[in-house]
C-alpha atoms as a PDB file:
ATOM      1  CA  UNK A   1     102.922  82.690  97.364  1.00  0.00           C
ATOM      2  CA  UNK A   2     103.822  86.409  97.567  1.00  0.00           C
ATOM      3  CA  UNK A   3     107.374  87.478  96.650  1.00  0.00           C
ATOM      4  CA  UNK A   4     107.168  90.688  98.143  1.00  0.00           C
ATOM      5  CA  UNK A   5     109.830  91.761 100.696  1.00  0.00           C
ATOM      6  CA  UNK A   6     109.463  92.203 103.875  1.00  0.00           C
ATOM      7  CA  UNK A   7     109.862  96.113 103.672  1.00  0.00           C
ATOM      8  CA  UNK A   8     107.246  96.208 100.955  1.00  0.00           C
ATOM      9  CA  UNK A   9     105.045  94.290 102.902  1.00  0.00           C
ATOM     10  CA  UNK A  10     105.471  96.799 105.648  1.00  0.00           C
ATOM     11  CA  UNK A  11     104.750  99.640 103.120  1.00  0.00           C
ATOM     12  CA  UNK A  12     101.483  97.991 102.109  1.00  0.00           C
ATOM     13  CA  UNK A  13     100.412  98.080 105.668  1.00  0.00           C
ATOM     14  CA  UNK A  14     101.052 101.349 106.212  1.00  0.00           C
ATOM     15  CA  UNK A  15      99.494 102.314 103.148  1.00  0.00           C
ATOM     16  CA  UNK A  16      96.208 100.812 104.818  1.00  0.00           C
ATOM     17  CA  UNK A  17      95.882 101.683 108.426  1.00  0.00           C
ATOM     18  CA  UNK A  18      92.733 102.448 109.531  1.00  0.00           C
ATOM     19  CA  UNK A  19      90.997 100.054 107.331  1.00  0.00           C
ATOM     20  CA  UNK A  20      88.445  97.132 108.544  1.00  0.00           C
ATOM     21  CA  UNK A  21      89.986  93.977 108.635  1.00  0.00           C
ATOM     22  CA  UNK A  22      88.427  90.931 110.169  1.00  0.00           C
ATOM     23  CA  UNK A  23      90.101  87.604 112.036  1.00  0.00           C
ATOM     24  CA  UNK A  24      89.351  84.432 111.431  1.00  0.00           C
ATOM     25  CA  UNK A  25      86.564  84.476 113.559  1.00  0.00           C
ATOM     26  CA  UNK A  26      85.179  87.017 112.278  1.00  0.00           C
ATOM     27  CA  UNK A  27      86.070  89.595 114.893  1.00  0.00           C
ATOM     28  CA  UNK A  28      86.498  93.196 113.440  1.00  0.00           C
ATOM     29  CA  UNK A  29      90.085  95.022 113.715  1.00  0.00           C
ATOM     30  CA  UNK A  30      91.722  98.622 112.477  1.00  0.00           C
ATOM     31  CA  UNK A  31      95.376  98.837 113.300  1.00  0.00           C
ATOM     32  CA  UNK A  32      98.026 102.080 112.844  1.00  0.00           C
ATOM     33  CA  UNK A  33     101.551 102.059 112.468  1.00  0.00           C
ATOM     34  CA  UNK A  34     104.144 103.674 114.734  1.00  0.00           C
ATOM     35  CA  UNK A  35     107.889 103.521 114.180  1.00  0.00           C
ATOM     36  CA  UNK A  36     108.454  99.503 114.108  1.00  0.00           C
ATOM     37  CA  UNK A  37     105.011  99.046 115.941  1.00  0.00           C
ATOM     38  CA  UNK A  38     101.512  97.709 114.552  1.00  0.00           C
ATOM     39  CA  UNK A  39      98.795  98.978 117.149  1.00  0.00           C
ATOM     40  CA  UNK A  40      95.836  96.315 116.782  1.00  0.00           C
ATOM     41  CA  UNK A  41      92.813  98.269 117.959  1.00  0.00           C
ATOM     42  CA  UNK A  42      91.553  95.114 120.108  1.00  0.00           C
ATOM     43  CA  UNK A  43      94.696  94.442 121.994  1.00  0.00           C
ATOM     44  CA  UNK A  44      96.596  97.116 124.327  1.00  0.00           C
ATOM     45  CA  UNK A  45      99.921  95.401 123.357  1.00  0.00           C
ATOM     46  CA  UNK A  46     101.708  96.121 120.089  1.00  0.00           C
ATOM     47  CA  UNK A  47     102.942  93.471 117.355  1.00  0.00           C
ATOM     48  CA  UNK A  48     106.580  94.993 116.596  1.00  0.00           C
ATOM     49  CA  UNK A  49     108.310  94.909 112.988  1.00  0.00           C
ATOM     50  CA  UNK A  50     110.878  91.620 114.097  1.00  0.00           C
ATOM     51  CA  UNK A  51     107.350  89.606 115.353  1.00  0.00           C
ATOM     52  CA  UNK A  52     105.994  90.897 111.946  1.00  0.00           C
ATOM     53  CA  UNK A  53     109.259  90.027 109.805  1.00  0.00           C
ATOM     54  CA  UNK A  54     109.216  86.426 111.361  1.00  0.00           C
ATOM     55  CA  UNK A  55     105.416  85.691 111.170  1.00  0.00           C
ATOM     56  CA  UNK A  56     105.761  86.426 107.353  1.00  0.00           C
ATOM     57  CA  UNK A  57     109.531  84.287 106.643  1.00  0.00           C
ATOM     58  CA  UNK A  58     107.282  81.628 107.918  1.00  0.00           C
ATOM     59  CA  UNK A  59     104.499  82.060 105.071  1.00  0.00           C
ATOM     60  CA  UNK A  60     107.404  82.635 102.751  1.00  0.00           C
ATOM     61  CA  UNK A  61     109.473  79.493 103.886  1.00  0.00           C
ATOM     62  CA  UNK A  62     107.130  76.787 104.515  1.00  0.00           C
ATOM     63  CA  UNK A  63     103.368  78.015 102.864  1.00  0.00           C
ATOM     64  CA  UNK A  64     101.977  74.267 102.750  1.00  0.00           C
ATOM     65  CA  UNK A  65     102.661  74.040 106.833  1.00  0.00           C
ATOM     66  CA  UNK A  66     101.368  77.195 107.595  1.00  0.00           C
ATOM     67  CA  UNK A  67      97.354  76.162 107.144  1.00  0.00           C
ATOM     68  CA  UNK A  68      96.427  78.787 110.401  1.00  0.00           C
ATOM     69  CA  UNK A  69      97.439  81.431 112.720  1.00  0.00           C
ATOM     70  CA  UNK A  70      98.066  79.023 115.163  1.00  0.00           C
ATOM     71  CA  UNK A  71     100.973  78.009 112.523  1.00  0.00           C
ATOM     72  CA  UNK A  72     102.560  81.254 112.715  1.00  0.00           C
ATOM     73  CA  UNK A  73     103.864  80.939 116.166  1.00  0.00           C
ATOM     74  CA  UNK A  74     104.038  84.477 116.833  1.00  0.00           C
ATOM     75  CA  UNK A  75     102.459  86.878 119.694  1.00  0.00           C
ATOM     76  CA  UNK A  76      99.237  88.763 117.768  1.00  0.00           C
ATOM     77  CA  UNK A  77      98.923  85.880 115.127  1.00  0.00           C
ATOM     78  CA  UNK A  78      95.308  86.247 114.386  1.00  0.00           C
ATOM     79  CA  UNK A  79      96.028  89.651 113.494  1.00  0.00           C
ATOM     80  CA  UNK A  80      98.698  89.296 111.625  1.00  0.00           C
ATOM     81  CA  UNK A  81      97.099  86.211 109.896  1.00  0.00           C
ATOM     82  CA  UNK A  82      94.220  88.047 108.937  1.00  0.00           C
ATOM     83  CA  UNK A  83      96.757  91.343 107.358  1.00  0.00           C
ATOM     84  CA  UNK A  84      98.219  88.744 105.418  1.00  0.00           C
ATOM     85  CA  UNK A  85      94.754  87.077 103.928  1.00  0.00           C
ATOM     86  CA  UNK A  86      93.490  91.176 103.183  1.00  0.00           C
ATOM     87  CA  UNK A  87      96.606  91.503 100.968  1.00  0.00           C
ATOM     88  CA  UNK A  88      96.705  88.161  99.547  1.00  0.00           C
ATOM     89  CA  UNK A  89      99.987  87.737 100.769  1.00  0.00           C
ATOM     90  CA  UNK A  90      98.722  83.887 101.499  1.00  0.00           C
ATOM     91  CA  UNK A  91      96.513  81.155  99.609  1.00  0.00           C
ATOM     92  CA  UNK A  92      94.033  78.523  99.843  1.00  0.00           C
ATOM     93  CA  UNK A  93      93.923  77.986 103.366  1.00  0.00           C
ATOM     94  CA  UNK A  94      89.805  78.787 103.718  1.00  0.00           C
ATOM     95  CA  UNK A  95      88.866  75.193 104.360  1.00  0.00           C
ATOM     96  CA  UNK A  96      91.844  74.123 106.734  1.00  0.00           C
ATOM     97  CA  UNK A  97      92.043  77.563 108.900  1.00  0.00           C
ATOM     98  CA  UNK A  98      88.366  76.563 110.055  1.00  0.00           C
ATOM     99  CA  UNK A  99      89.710  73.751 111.841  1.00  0.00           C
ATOM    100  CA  UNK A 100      92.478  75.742 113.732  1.00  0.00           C
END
């Protein structure tokens, strides 16, 4: 499990906007930052930094209950899910994420 902070976690993504990243299902993605705002380029809402901050105190707090984005609870979980696989900010979820 990661043991980065949120903020660096936030840095990372910035860092990488633009940048292919795929969901679950296999559905391609870019996002940008803005202020406290992640634009997903398949959604016309924003995921903003306290949706982001709680989505990953999840992963951090409870990693063996969080087997999906489902799990995450959060508005633009796929997305979000699929930040935190690119950066290997979660682990050995392949297998049960299929069934989600």
């Amino acid at each position: 499990m990661s043991s980065y902070t949120n903020d660096e976690v936030w840095e990372l993504l910035k860092e990488h906007q633009n940048e292919e990243c795929l969901t679950t299902k296999g559905l391609p993605f870019t996002y940008t930052i803005k202020g406290g705002e992640i634009f997903i380029s398949r959604r016309s809402k924003s995921i903003t930094r306290s949706t982001f901050d709680a989505a990953y105190k999840k992963i951090q707090e409870t990693p063996e209950l969080i087997t999906g984005p489902k799990k995450l609870g959060v508005f633009g979980a796929p997305y979000l899910w699929a930040l935190f696989r690119k950066f290997h900010l979660i682990e050995g979820q392949d297998k049960k994420e299929r069934k989600e």
